[in-house]
N, C-alpha and C. Protein backbone atom coordinates (compact mmCIF):
# COMPACT_ATOMS: atom_id res chain seq x y z
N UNK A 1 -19.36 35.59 39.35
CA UNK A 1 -18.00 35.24 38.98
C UNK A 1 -17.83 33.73 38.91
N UNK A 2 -18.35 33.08 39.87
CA UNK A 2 -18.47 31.67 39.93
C UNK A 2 -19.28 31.19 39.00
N UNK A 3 -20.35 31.62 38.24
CA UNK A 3 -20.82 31.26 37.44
C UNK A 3 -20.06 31.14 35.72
N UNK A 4 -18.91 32.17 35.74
CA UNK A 4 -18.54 32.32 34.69
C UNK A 4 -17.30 31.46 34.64
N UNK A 5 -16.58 30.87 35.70
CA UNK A 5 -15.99 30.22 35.87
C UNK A 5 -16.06 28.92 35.39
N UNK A 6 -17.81 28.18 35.36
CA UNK A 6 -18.22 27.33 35.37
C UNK A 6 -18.38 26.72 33.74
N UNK A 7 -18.40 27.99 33.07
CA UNK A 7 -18.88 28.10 31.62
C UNK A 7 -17.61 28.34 31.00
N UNK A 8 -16.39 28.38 31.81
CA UNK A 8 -15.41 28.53 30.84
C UNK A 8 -14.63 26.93 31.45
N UNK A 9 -15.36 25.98 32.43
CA UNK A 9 -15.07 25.09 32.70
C UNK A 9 -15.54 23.95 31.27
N UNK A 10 -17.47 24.28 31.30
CA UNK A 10 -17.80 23.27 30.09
C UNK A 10 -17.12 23.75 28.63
N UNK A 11 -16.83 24.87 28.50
CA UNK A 11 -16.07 25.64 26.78
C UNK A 11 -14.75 24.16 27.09
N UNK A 12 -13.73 24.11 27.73
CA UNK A 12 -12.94 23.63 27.44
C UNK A 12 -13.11 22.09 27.79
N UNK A 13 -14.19 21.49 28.49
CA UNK A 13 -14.69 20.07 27.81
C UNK A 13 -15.39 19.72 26.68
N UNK A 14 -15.43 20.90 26.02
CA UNK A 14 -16.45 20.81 24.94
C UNK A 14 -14.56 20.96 23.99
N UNK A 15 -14.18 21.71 24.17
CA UNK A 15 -12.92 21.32 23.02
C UNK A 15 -12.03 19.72 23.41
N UNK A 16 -11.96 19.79 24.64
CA UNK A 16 -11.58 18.26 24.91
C UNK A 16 -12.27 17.24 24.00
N UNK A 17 -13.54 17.83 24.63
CA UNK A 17 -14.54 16.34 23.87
C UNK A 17 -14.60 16.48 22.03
N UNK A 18 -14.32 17.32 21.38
CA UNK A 18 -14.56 17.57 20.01
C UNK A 18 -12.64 17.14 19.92
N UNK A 19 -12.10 17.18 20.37
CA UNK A 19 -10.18 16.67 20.11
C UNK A 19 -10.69 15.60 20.34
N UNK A 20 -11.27 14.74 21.00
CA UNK A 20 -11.24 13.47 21.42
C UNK A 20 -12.34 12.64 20.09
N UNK A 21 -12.99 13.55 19.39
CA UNK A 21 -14.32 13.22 18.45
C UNK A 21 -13.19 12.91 17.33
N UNK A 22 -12.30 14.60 16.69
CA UNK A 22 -11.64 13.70 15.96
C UNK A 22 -10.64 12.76 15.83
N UNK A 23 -9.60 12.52 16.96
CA UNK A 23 -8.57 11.88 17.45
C UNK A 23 -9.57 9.95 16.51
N UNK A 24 -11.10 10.24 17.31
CA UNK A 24 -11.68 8.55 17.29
C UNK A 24 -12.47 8.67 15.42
N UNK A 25 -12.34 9.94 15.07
CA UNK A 25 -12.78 9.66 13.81
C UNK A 25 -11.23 9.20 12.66
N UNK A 26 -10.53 9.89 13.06
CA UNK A 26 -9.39 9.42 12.58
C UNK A 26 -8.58 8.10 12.82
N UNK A 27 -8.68 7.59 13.68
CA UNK A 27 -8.42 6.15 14.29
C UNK A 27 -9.34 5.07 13.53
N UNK A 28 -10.59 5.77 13.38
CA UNK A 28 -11.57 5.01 12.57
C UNK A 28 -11.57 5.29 11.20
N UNK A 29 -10.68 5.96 10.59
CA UNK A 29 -10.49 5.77 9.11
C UNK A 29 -9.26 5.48 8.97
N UNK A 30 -8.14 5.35 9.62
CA UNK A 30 -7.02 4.68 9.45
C UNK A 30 -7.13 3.15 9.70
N UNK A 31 -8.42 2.80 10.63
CA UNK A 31 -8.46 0.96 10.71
C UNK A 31 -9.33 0.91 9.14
N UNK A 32 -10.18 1.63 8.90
CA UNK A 32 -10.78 1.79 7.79
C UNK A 32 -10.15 1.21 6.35
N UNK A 33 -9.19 2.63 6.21
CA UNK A 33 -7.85 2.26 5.40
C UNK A 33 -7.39 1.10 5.40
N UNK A 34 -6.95 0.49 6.69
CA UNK A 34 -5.79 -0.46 6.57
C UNK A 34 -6.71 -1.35 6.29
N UNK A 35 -8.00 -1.33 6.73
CA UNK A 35 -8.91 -2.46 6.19
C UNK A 35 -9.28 -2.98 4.61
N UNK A 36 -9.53 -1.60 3.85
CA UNK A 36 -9.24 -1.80 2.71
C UNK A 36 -8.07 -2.30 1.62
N UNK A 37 -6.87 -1.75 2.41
CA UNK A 37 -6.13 -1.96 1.84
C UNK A 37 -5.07 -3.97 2.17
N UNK A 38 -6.11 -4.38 2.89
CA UNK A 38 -5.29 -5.60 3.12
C UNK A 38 -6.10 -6.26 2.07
N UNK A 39 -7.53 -5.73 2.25
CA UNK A 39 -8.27 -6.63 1.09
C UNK A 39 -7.89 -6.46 -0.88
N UNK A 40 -7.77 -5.48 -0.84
CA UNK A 40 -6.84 -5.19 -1.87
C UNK A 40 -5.51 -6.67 -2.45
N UNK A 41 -4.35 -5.85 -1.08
CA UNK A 41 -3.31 -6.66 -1.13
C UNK A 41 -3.79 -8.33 -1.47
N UNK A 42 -5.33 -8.47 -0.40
CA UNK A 42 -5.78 -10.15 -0.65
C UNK A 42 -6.12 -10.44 -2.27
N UNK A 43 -6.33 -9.91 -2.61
CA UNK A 43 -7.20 -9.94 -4.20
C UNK A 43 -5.89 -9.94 -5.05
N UNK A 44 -5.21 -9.17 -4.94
CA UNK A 44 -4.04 -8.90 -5.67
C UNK A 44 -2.68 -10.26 -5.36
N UNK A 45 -2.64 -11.06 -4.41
CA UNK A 45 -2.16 -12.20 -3.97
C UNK A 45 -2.67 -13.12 -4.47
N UNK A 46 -3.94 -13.47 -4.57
CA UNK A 46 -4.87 -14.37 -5.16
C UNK A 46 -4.98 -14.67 -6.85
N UNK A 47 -4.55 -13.40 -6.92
CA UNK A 47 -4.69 -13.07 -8.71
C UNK A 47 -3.47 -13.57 -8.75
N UNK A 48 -2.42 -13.50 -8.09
CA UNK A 48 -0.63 -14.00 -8.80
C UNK A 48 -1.01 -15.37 -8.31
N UNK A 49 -1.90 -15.45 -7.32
CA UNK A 49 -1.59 -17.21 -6.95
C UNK A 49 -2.30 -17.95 -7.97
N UNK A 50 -3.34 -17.70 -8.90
CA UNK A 50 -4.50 -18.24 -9.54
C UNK A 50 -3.60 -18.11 -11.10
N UNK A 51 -2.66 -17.19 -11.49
CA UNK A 51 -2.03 -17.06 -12.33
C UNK A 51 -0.89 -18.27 -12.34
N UNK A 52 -0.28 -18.11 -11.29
CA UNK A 52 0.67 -19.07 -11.57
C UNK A 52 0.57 -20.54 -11.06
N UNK A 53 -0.63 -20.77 -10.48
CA UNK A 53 -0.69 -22.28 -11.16
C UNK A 53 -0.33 -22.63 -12.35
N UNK A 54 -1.11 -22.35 -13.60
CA UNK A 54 -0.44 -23.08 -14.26
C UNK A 54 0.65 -22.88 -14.81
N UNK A 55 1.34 -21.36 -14.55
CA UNK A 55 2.73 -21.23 -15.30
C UNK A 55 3.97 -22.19 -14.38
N UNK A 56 3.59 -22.43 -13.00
CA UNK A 56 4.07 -23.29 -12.33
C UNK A 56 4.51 -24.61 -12.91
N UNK A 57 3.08 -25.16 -13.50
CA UNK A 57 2.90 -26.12 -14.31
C UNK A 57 4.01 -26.40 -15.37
N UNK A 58 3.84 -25.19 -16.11
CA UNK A 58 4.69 -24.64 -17.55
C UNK A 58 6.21 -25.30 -17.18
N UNK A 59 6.30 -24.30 -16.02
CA UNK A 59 8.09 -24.09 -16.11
C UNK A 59 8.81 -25.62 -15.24
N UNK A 60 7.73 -26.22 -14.28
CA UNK A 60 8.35 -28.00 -14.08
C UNK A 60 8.03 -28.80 -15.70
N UNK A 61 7.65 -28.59 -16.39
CA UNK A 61 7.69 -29.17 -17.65
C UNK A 61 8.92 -28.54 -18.36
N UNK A 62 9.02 -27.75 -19.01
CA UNK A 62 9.97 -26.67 -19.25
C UNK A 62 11.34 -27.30 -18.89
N UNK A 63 11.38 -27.67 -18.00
CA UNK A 63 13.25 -27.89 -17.30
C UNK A 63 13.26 -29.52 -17.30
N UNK A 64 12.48 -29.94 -18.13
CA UNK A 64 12.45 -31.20 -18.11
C UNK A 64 13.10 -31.62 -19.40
N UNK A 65 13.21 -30.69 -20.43
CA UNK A 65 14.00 -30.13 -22.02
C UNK A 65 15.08 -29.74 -21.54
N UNK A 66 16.38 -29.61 -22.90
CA UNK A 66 16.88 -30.07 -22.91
C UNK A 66 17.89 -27.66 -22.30
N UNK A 67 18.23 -27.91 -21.54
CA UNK A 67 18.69 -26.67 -21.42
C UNK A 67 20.31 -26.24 -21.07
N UNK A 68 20.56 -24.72 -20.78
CA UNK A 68 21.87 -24.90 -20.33
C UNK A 68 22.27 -24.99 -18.67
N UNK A 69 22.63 -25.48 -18.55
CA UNK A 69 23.03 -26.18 -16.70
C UNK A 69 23.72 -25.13 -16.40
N UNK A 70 24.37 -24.08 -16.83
CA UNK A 70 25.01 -22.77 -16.00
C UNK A 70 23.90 -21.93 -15.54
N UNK A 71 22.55 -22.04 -16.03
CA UNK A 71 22.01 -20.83 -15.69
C UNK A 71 20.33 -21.25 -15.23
N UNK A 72 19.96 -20.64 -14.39
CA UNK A 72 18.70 -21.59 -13.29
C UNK A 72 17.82 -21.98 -14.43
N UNK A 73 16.94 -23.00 -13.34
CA UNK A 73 16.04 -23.51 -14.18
C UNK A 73 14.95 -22.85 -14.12
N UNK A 74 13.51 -22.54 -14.97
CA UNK A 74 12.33 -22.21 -14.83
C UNK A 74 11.91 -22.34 -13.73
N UNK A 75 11.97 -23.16 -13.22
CA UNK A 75 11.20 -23.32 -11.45
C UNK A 75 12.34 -22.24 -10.56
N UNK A 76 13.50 -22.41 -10.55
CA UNK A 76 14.23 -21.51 -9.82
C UNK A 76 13.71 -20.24 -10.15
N UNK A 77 13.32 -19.53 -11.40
CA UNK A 77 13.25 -18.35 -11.83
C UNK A 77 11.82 -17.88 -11.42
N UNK A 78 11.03 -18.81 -11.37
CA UNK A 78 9.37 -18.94 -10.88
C UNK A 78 9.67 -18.49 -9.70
N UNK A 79 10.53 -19.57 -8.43
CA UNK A 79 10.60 -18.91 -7.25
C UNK A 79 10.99 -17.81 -6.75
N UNK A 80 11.82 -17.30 -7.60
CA UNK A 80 13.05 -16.18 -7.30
C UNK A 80 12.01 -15.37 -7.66
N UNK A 81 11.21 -14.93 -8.96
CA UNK A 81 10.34 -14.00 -9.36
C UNK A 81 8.99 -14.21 -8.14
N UNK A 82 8.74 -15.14 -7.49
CA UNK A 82 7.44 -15.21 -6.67
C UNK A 82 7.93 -14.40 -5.52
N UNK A 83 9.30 -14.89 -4.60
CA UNK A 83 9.41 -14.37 -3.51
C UNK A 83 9.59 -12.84 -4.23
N UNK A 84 10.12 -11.83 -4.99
CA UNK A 84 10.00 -10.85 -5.15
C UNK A 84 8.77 -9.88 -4.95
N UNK A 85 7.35 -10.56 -6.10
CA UNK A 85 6.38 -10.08 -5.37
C UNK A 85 5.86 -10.45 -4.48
N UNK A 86 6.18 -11.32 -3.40
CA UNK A 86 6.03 -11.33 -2.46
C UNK A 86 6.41 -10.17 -1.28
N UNK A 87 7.72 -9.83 -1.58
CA UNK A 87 8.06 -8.09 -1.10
C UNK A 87 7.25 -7.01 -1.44
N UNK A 88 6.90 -6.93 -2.82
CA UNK A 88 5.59 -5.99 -3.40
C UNK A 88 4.78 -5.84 -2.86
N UNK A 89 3.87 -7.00 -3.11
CA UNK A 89 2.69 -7.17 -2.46
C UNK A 89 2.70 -6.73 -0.51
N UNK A 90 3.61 -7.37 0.05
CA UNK A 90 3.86 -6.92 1.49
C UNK A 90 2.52 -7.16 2.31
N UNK A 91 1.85 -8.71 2.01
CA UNK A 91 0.55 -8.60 2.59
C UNK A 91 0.79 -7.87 4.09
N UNK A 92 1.39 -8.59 4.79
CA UNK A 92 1.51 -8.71 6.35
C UNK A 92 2.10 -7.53 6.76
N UNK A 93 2.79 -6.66 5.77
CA UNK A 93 4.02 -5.34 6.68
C UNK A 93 4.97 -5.79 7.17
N UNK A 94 6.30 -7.03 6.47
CA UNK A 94 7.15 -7.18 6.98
C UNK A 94 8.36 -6.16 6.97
N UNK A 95 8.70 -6.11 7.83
CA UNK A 95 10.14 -4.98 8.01
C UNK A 95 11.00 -5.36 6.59
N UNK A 96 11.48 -6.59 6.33
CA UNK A 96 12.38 -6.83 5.34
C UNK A 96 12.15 -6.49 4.28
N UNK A 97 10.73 -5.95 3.37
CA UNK A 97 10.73 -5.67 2.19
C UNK A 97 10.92 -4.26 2.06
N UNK A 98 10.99 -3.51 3.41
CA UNK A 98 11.47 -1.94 3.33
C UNK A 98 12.61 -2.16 3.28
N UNK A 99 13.64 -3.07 4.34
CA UNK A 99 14.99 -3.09 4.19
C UNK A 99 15.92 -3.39 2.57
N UNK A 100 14.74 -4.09 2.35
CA UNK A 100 15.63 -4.54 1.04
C UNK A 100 15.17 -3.33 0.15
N UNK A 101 14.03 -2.11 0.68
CA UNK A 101 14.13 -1.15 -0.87
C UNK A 101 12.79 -1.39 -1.91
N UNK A 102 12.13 -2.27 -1.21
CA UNK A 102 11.33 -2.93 -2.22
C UNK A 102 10.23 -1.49 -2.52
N UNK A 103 9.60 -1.27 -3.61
CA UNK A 103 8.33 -0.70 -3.26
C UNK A 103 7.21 -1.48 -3.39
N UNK A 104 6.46 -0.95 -1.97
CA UNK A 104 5.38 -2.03 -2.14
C UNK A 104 3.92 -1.17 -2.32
N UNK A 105 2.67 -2.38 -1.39
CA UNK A 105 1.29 -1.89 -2.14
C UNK A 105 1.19 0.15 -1.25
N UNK A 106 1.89 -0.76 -0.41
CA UNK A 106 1.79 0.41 0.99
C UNK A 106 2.04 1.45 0.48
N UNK A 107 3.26 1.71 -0.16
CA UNK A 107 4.05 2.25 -0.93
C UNK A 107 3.61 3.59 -1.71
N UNK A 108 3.01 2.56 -2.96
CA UNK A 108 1.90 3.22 -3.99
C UNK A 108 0.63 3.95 -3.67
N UNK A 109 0.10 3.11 -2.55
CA UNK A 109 -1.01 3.67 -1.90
C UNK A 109 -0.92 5.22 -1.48
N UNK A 110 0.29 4.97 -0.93
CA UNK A 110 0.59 6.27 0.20
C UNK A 110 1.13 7.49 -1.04
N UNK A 111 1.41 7.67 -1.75
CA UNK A 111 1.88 8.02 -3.01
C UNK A 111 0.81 8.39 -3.93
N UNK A 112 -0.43 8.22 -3.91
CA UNK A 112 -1.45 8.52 -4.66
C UNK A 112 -2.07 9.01 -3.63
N UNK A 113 -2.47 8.62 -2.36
CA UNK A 113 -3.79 9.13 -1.25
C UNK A 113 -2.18 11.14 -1.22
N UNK A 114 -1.53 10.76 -0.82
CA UNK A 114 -0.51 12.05 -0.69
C UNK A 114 -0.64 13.17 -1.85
N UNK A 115 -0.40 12.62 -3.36
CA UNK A 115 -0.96 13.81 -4.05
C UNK A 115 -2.31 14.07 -4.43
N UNK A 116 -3.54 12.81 -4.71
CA UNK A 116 -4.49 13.66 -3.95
C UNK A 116 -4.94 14.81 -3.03
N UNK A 117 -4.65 14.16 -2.01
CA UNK A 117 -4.70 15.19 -1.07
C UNK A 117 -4.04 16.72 -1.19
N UNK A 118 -2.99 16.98 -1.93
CA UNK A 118 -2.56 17.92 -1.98
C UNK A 118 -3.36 18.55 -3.27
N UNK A 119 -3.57 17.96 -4.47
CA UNK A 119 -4.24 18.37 -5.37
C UNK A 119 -5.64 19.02 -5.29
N UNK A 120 -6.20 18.28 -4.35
CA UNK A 120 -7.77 18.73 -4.08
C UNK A 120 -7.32 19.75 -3.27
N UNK A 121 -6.18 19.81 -2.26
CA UNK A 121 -6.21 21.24 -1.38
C UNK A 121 -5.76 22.63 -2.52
N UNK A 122 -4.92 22.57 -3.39
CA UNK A 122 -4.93 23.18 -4.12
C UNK A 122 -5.97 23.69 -5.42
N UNK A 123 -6.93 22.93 -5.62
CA UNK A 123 -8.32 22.99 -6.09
C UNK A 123 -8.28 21.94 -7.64
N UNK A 124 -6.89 21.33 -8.08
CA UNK A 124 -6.46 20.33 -9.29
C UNK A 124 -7.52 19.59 -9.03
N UNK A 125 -8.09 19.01 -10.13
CA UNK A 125 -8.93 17.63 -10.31
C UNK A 125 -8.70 16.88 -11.73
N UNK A 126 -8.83 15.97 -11.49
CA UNK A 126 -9.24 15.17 -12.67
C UNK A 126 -8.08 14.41 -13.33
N UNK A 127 -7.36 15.01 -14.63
CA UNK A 127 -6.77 14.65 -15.07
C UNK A 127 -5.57 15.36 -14.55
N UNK A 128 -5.33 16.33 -13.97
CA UNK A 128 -4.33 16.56 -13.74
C UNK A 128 -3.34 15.99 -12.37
N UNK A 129 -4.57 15.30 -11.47
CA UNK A 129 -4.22 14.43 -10.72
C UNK A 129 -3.79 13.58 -10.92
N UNK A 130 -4.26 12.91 -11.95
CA UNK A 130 -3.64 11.35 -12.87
C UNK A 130 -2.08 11.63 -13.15
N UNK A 131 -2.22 12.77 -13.89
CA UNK A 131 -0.71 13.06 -14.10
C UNK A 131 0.49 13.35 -12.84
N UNK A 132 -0.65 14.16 -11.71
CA UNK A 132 0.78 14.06 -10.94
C UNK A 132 1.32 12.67 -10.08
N UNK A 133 0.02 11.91 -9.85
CA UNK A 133 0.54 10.47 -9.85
C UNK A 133 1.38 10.05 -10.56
N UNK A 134 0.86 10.05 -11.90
CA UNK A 134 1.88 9.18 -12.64
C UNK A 134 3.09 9.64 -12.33
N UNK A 135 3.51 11.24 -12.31
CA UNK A 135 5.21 11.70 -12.36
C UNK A 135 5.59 11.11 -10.98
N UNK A 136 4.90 11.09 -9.91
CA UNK A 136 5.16 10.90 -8.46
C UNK A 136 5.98 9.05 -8.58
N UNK A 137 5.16 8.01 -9.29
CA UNK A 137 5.77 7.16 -9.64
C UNK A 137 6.82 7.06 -10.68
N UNK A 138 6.77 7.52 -11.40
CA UNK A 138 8.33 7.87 -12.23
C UNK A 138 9.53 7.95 -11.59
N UNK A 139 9.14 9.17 -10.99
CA UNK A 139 9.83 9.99 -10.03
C UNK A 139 10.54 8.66 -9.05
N UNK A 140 9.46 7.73 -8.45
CA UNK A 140 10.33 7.18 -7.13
C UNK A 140 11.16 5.65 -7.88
N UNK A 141 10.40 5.16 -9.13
CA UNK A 141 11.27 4.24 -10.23
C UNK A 141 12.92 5.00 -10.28
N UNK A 142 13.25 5.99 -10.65
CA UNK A 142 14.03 6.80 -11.06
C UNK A 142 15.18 6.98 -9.75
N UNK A 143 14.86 7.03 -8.80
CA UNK A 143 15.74 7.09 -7.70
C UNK A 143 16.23 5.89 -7.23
């Protein structure tokens, strides 16, 4: 009796230890994830920063002509349009670009890995995944 006791002692460290296997495999693809996805966000920051040098350039030349004074200048509109994707982009995860509504990379990400996932559980591939992405973004433009 004591022996069987013993074996229904290791059965339930053996489910402990396999909850605890995936608890650390999942922890390790969510740092995974977030790992990828900052490098992403980095590349995608870099590309607007490497872009707008010179439109930077452009628009302090630009307001240097002859324009109308009621309504901003190119550099105002540069900044106003930069800090925006700056909410987009959302390198860091600030609270304020959810508050303000923004959608960001996080956003999109989570929005494609979501119908994936449901598509492959349902057995969809390919192109029909593309499509339910695409409606999934429609869909959240639209609201």
């Amino acid at each position: 009796m004591e022996k069987h006791s013993d074996n229904k002692g290791l059965i339930e460290l053996d489910g402990e230890n396999e909850e605890q296997q995936s608890s650390a495999n999942k922890d390790a693809w969510e740092r995974t994830r977030e790992l990828i996805l900052l490098q992403v966000k980095l590349g995608i920051d870099a590309i607007r920063d490497f872009i707008l040098m010179p439109v930077a350039l452009f628009c302090y030349i630009l307001d240097f002509g002859e324009r109308d004074k009621d309504q901003p200048t190119y550099w105002d509109r540069l900044m106003a349009w930069g800090r925006r994707s700056d909410h987009h982009i959302n390198l860091f995860k600030h609270r304020r670009s959810y508050k303000k509504g923004y959608m960001t990379i996080d956003d999109a990400m989570s929005i494609v890995e979501e119908t994936i996932r449901k598509e492959v559980k349902n057995g969809d591939y390919s192109e029909q995944v593309v499509n339910k992405v695409k409606d999934k973004f429609k869909n959240r433009f639209n609201h």
